[in-house]
C-alpha atoms as a PDB file:
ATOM      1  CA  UNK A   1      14.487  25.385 -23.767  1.00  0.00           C
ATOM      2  CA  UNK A   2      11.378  24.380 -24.840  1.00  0.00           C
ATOM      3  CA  UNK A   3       8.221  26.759 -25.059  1.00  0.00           C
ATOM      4  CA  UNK A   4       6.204  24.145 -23.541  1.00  0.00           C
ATOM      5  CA  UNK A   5       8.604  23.948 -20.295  1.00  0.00           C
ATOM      6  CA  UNK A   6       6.732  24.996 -17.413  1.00  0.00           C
ATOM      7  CA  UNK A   7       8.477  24.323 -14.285  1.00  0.00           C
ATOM      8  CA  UNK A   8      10.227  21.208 -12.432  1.00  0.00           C
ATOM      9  CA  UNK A   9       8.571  18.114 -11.297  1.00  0.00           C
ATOM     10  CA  UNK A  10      10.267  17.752  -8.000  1.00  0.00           C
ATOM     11  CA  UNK A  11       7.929  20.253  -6.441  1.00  0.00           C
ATOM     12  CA  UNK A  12       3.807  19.939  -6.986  1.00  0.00           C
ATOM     13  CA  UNK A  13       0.943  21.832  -5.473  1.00  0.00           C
ATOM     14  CA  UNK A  14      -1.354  19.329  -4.014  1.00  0.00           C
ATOM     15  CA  UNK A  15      -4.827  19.407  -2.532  1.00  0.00           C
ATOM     16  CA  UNK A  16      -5.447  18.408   0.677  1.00  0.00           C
ATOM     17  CA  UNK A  17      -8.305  15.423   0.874  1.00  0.00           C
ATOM     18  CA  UNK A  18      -7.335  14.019   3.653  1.00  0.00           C
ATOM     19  CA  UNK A  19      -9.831  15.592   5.830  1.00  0.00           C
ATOM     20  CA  UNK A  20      -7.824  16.994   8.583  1.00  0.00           C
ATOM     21  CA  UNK A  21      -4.788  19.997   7.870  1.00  0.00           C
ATOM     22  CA  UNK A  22      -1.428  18.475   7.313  1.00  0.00           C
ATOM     23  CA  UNK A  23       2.183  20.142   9.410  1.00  0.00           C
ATOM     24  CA  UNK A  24       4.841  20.689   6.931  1.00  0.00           C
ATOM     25  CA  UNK A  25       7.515  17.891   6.877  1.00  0.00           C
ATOM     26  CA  UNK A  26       4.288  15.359   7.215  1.00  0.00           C
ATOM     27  CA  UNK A  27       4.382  12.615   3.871  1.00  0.00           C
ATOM     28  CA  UNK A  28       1.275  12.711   2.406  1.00  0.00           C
ATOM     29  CA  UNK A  29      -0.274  10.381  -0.490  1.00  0.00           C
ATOM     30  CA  UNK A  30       0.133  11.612  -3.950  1.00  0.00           C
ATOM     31  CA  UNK A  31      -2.937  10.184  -5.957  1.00  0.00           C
ATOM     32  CA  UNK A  32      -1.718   6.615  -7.025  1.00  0.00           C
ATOM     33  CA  UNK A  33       1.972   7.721  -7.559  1.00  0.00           C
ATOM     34  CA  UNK A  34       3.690   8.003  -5.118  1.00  0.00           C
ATOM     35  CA  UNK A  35       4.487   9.660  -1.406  1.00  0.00           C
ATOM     36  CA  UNK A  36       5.286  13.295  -0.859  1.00  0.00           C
ATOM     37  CA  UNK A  37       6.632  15.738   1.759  1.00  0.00           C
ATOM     38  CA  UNK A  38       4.631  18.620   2.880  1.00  0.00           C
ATOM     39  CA  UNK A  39       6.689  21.332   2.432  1.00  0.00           C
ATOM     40  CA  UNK A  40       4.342  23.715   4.372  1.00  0.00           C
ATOM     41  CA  UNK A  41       1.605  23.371   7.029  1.00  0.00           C
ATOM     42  CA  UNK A  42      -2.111  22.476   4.412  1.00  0.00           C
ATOM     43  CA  UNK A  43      -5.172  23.020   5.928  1.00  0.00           C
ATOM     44  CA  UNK A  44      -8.200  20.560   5.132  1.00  0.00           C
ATOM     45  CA  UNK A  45      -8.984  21.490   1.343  1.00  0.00           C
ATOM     46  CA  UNK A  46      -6.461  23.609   0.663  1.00  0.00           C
ATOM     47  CA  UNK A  47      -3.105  23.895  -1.685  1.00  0.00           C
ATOM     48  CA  UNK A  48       0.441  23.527  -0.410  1.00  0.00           C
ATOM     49  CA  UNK A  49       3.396  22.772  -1.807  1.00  0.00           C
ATOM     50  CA  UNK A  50       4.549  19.080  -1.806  1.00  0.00           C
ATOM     51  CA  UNK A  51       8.109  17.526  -2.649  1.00  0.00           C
ATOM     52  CA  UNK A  52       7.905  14.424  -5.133  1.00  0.00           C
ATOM     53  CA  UNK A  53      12.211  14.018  -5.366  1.00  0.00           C
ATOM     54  CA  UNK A  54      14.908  14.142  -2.416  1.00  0.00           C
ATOM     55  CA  UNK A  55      15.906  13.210   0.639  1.00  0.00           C
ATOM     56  CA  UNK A  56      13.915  13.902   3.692  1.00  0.00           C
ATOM     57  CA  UNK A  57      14.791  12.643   7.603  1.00  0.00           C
ATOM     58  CA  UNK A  58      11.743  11.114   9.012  1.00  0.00           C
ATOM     59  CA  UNK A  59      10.638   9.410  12.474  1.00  0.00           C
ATOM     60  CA  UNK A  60      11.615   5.566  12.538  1.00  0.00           C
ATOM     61  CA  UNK A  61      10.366   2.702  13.877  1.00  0.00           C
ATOM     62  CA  UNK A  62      12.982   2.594  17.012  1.00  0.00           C
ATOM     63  CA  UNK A  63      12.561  -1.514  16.936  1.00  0.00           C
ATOM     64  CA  UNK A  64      13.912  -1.676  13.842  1.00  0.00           C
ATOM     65  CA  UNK A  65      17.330  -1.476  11.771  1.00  0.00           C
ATOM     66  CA  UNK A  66      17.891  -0.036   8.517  1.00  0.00           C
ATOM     67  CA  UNK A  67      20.815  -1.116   5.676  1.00  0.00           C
ATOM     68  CA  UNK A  68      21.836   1.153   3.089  1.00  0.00           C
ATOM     69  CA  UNK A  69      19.130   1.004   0.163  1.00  0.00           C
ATOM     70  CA  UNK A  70      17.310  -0.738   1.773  1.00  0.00           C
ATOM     71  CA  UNK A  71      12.902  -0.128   1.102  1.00  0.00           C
ATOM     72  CA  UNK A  72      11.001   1.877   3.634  1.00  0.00           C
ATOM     73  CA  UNK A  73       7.847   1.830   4.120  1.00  0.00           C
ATOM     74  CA  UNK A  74       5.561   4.200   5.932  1.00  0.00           C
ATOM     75  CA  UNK A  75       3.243   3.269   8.854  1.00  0.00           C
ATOM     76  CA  UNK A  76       0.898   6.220   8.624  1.00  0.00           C
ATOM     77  CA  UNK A  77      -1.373   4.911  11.240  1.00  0.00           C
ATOM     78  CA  UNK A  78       2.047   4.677  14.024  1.00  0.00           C
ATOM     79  CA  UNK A  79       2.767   8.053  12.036  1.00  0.00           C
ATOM     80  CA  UNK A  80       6.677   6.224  11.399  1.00  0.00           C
ATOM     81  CA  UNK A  81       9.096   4.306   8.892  1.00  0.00           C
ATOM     82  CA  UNK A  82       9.755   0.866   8.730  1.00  0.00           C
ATOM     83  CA  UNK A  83      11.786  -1.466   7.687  1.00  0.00           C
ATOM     84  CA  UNK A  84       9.154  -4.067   5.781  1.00  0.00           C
ATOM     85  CA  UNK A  85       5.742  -3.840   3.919  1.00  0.00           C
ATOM     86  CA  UNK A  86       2.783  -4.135   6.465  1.00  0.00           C
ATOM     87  CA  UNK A  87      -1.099  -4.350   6.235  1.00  0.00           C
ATOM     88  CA  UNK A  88      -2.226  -0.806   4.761  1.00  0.00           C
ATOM     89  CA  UNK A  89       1.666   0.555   4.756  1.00  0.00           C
ATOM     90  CA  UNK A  90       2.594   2.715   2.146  1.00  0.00           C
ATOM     91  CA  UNK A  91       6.284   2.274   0.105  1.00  0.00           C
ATOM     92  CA  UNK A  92       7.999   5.720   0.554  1.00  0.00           C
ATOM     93  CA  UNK A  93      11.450   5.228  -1.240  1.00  0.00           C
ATOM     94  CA  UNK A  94      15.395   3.759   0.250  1.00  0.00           C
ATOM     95  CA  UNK A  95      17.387   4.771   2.593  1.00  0.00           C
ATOM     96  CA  UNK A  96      19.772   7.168   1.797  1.00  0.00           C
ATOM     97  CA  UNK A  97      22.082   5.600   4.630  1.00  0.00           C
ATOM     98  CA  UNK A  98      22.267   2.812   7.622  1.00  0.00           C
ATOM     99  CA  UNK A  99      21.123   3.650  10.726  1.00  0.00           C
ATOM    100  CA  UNK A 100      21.001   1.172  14.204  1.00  0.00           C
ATOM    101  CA  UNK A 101      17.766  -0.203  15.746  1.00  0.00           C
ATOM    102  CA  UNK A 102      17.764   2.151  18.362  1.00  0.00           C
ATOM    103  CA  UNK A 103      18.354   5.995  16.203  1.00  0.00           C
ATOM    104  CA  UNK A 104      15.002   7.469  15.875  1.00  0.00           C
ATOM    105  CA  UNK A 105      14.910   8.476  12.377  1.00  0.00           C
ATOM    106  CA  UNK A 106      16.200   7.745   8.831  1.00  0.00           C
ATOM    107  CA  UNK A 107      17.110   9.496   5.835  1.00  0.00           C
ATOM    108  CA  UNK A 108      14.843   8.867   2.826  1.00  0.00           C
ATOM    109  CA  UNK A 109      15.496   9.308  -0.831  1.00  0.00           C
ATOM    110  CA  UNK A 110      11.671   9.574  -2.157  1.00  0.00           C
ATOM    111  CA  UNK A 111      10.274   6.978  -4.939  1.00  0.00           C
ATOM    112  CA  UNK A 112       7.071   6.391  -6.668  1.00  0.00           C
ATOM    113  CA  UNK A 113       4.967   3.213  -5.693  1.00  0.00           C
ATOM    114  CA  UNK A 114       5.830   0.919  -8.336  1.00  0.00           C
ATOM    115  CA  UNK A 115       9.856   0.874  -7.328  1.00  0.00           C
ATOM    116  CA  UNK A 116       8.726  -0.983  -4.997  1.00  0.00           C
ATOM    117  CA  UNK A 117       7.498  -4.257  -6.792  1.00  0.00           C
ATOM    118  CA  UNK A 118       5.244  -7.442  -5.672  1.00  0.00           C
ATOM    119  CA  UNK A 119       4.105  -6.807  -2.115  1.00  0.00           C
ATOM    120  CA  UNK A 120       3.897 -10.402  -0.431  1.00  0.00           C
ATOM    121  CA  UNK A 121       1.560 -10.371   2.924  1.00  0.00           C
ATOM    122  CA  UNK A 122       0.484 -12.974   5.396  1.00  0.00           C
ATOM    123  CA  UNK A 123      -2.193 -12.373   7.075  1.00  0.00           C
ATOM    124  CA  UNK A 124      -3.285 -12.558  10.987  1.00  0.00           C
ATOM    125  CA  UNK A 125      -4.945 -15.889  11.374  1.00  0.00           C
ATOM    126  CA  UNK A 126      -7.933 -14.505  12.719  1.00  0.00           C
ATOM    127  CA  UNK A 127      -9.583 -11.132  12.112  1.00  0.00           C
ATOM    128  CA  UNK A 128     -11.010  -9.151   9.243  1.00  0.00           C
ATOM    129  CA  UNK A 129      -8.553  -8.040   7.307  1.00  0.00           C
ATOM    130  CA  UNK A 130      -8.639  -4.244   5.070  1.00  0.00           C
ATOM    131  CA  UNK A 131      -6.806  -3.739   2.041  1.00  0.00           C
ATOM    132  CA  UNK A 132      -6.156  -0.081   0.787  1.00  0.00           C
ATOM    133  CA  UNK A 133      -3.793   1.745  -1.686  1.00  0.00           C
ATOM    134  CA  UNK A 134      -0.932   1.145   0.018  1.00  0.00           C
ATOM    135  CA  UNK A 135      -1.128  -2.489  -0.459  1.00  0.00           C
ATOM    136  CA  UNK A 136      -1.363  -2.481  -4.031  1.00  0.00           C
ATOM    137  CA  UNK A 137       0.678   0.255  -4.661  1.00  0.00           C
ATOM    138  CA  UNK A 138       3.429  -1.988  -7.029  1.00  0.00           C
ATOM    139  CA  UNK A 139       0.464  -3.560  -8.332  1.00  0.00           C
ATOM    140  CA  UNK A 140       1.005  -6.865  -7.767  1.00  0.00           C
ATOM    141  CA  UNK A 141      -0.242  -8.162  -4.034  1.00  0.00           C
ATOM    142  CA  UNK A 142       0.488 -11.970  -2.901  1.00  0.00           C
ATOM    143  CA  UNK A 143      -1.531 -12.764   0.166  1.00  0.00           C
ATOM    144  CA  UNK A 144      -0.838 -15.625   2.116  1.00  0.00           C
ATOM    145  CA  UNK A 145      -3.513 -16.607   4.284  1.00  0.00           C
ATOM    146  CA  UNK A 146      -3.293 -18.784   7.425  1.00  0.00           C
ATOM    147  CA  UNK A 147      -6.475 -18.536   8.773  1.00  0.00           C
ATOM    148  CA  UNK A 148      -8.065 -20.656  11.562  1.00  0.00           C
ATOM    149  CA  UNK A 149     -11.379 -19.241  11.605  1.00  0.00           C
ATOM    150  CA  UNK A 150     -13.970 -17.774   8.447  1.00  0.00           C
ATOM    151  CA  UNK A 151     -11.962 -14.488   7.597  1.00  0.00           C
ATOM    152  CA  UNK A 152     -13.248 -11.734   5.214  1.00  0.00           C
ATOM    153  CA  UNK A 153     -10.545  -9.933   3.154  1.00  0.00           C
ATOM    154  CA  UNK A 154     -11.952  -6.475   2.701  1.00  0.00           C
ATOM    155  CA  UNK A 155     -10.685  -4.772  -1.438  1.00  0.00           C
ATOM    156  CA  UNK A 156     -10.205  -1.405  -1.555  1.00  0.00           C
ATOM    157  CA  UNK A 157     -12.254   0.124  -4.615  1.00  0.00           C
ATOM    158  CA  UNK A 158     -11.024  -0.659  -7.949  1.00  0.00           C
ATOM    159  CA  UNK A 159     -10.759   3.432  -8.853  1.00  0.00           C
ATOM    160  CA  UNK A 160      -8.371   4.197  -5.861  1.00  0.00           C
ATOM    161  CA  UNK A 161      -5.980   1.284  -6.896  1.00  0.00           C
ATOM    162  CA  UNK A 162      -3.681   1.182  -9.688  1.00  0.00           C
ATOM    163  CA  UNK A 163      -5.926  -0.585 -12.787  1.00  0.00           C
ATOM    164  CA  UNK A 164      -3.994  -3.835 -13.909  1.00  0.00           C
ATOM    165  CA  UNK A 165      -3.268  -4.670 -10.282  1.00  0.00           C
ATOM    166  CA  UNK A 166      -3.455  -8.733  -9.613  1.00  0.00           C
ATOM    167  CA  UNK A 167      -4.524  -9.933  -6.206  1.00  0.00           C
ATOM    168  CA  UNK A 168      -3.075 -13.608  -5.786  1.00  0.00           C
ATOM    169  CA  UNK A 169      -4.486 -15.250  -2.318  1.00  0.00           C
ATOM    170  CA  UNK A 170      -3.450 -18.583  -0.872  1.00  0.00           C
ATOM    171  CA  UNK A 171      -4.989 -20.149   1.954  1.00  0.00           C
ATOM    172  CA  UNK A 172      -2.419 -21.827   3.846  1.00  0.00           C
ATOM    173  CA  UNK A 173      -3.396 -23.286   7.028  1.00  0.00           C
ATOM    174  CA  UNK A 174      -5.612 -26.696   6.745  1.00  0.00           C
ATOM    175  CA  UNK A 175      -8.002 -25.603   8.975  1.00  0.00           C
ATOM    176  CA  UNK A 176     -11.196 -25.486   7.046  1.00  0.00           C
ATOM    177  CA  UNK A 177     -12.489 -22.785   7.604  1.00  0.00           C
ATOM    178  CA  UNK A 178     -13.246 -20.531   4.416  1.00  0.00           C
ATOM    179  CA  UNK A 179     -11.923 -16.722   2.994  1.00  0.00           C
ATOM    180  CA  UNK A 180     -14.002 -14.654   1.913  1.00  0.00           C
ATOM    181  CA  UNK A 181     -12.535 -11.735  -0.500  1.00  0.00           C
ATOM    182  CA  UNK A 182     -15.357  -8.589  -0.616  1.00  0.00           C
ATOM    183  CA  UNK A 183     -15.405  -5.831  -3.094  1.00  0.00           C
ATOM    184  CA  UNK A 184     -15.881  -2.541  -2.205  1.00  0.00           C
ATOM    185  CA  UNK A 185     -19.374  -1.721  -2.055  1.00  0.00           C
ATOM    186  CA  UNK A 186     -21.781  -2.873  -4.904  1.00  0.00           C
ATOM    187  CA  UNK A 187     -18.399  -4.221  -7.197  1.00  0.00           C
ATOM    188  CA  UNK A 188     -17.755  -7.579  -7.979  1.00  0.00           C
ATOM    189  CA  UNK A 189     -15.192 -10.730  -8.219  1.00  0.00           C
ATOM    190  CA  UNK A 190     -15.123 -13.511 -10.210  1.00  0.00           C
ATOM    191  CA  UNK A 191     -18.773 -12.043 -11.353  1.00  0.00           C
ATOM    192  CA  UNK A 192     -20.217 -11.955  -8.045  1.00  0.00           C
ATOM    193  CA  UNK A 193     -20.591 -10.108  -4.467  1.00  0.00           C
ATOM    194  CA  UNK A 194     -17.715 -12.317  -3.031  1.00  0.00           C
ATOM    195  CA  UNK A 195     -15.085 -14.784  -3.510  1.00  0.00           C
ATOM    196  CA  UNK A 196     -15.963 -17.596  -0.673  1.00  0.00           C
ATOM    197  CA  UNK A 197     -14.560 -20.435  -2.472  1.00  0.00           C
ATOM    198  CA  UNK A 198     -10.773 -20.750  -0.853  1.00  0.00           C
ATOM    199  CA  UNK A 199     -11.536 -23.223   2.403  1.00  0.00           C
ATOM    200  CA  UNK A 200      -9.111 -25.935   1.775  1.00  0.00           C
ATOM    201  CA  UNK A 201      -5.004 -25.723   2.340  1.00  0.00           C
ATOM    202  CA  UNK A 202      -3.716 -24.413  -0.406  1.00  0.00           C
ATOM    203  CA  UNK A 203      -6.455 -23.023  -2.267  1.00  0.00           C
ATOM    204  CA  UNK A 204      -5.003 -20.371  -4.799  1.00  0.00           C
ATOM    205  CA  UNK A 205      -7.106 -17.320  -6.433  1.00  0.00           C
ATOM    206  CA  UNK A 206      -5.678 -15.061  -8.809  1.00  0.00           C
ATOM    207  CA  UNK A 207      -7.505 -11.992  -9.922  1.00  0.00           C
ATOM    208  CA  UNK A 208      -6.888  -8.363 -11.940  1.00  0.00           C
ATOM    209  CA  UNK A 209      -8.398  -5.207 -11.414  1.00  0.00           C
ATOM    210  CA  UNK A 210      -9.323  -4.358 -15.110  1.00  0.00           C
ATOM    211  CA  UNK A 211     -10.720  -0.694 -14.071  1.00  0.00           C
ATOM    212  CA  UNK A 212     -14.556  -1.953 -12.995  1.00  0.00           C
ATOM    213  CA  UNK A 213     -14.173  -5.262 -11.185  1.00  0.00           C
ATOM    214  CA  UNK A 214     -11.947  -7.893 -10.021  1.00  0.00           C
ATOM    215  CA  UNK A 215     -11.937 -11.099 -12.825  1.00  0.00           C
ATOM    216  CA  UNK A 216     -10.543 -14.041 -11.867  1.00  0.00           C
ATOM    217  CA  UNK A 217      -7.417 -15.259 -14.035  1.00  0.00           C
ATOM    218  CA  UNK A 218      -6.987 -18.395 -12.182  1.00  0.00           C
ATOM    219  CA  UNK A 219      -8.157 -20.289  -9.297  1.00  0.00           C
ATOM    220  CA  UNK A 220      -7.011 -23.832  -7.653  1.00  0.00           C
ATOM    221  CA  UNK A 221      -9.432 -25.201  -5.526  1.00  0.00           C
ATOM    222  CA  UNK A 222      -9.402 -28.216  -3.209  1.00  0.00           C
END
């Protein structure tokens, strides 16, 4: 074995940011890799043991069916797994079996973010709408956005996402009434505070994250 071996990957010890202490068997967000399993209980800023690799049997969305292999996703805000990417839900890994609608939780094998490729989204036609981690964890997020009234699409900041992620956004509802896509804080898009532009039906935006800012690749505009 190598000298330079120093111990396996499936377990890390991770520091709890989160703000509030974390029960053991709670998933937990590994920087921009990857969900984990608390193996013990973590108190707010404190080091615990955290599994990267296996399969764990977590609470389910009971609405919901699951196929073999199928991607999970988790809801940390309803604190469950489901069945297809969300607003602000996290990609967790496949399921290591089926299980009906109705069962209450699922076996997951554990991946890292990118297995889980281009998210695709559409938005609520009304409402602001928040972007985090989560959303751009594969890197690459399609919005489609049916909006009937002026809607503000809120970015996470560019440092907490993935750099190289694209953002593609398509209005898609002819109701003009315009998006508007907002940095976080004092970054910008396209050079400037916001991207207002998209008010027509069909409208397309295209942007990267290139570390500092969001720079638009390509934009059709009515």
């Amino acid at each position: 074995m190598s000298n330079k071996y120093v111990k396996p990957g499936d377990v890390i010890d991770w520091t709890n940011g989160t703000g509030s202490a974390v029960v053991s068997g709670q998933p937990v967000v590994i920087g921009k890799q990857q969900m984990g399993i608390a193996l013990v209980a973590i108190a707010s800023l404190a080091v615990g043991s955290v599994a990267k690799e296996g399969v764990f049997q977590l609470a389910k969305d009971t609405s919901m069916a699951v196929t073999q292999g199928q991607r999970l996703f988790w809801d940390a805000s309803a604190a469950k797994v489901v069945n297809a990417a969300a607003i602000n839900t996290y990609f967790i890994g496949f399921a290591d079996q089926a299980e009906l609608a109705a069962t209450a939780t699922v076996l997951v094998d554990l991946e890292e973010f990118a297995e889980e490729g281009p998210r695709t989204l559409t938005l609520a036609a009304t409402g602001a709408q928040t972007l985090n981690l989560g959303d751009f964890g594969g890197k690459d997020l399609i919005i489609f956005a049916p909006n009937t009234a002026a809607q503000t699409i809120n970015l996470p900041a560019v440092a907490a996402i993935p750099t190289g992620s694209k953002l593609f956004v398509k209005k898609t509802d002819a109701t003009a009434q315009a998006i508007t896509i907002d940095p976080n804080a004092s970054e910008t898009i396209a050079g400037g505070a916001t991207f207002a532009t998209q008010d027509a039906n069909n409208d397309l935006a295209q942007f990267i994250n290139n570390g500092t800012a969001w720079i638009l690749m390509h934009s059709t505009i009515a």
